[in-house]
Protein backbone atom coordinates (compact mmCIF):
# COMPACT_ATOMS: atom_id res chain seq x y z
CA UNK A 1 -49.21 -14.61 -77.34
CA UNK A 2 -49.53 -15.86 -81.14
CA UNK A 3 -53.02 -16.96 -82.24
CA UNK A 4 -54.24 -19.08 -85.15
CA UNK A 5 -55.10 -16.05 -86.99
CA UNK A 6 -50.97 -14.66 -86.95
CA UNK A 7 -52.01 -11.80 -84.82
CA UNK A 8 -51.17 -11.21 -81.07
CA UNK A 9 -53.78 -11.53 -77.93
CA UNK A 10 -53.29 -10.45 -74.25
CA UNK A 11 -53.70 -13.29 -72.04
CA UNK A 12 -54.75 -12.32 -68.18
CA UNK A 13 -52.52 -14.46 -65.89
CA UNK A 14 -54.15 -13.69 -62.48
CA UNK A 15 -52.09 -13.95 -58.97
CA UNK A 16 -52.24 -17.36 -58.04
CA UNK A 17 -52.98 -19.33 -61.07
CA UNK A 18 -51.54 -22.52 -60.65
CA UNK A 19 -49.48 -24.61 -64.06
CA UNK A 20 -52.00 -26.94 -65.92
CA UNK A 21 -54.46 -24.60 -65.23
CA UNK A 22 -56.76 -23.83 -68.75
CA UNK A 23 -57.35 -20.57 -69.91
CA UNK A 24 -60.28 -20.11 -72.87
CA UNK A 25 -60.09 -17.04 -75.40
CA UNK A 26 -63.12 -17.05 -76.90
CA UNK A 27 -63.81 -17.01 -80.46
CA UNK A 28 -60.23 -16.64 -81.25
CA UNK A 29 -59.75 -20.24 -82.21
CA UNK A 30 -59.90 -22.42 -85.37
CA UNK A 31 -63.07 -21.12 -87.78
CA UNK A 32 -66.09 -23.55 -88.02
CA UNK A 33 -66.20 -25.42 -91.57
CA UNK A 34 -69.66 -24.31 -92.42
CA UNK A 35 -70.29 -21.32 -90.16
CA UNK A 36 -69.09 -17.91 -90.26
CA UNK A 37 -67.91 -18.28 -86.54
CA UNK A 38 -64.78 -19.52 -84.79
CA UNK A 39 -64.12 -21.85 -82.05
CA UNK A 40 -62.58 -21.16 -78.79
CA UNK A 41 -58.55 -20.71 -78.09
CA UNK A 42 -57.52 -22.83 -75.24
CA UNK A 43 -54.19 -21.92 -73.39
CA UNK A 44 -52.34 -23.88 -70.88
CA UNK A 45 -50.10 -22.50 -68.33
CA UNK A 46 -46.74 -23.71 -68.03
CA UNK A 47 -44.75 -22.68 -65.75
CA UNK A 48 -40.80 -22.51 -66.29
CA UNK A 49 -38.44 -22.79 -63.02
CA UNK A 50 -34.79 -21.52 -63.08
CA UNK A 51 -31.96 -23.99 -62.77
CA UNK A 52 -29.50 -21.23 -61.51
CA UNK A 53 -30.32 -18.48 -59.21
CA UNK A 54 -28.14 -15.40 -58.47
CA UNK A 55 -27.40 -15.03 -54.44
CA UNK A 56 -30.30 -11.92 -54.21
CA UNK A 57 -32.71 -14.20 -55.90
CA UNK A 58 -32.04 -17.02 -53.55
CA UNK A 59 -32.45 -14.79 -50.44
CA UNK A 60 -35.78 -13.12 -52.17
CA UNK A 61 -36.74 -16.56 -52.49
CA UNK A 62 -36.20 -17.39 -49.06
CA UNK A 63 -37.87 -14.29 -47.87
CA UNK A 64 -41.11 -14.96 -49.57
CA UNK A 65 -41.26 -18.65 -48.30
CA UNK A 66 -40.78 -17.57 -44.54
CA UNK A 67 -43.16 -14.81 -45.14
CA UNK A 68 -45.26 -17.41 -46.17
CA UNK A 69 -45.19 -19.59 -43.81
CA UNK A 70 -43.13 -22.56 -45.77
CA UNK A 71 -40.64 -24.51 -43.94
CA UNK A 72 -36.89 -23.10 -45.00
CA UNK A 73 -33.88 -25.06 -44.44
CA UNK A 74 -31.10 -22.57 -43.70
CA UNK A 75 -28.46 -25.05 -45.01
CA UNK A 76 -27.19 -25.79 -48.42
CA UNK A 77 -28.19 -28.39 -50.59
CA UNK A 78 -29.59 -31.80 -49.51
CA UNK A 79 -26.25 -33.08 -48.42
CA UNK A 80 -25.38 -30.53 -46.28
CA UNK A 81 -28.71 -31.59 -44.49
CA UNK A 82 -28.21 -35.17 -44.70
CA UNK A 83 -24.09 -34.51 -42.78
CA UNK A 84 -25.55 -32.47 -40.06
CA UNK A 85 -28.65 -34.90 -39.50
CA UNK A 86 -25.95 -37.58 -39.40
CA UNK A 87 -23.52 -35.74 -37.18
């Protein structure tokens, strides 16, 4: 990722971290007006979810919820849902 100075930093993104979460670089911020230090480089996660997903990345999807215990409709969209609830 960019940093104030032009040059590039590696930012850790560790399993799990959730979006909004904060992640401080220090001393690769904005320099201090009257010291010969610089401030601290805050970066927030944001996460960015597909709109479209290929077939194989809807079943790997799928996959990973069951193996992880989440609750997986098996029918299409929410209207499919809603005209077998309804009969």
């Amino acid at each position: 990722m960019p940093t104030v100075e032009g040059d590039e930093a590696d930012v850790e993104i560790k399993p799990g971290t959730q979006p909004g979460t904060e992640i401080r670089l220090r001393g690769r911020g904005v320099p201090h007006l009257r010291r010969a230090v610089r401030g601290d480089l805050h970066v927030i996660v944001d996460v960015a979810v597909p709109t479209r997903l290929s077939k194989a990345e809807r079943e790997a999807l799928h996959a990973y919820a069951q193996a992880s215990g989440e609750i997986v409709a098996d029918g299409g969209g929410i209207l499919d849902r809603v005209r077998d609830a309804l009969g």
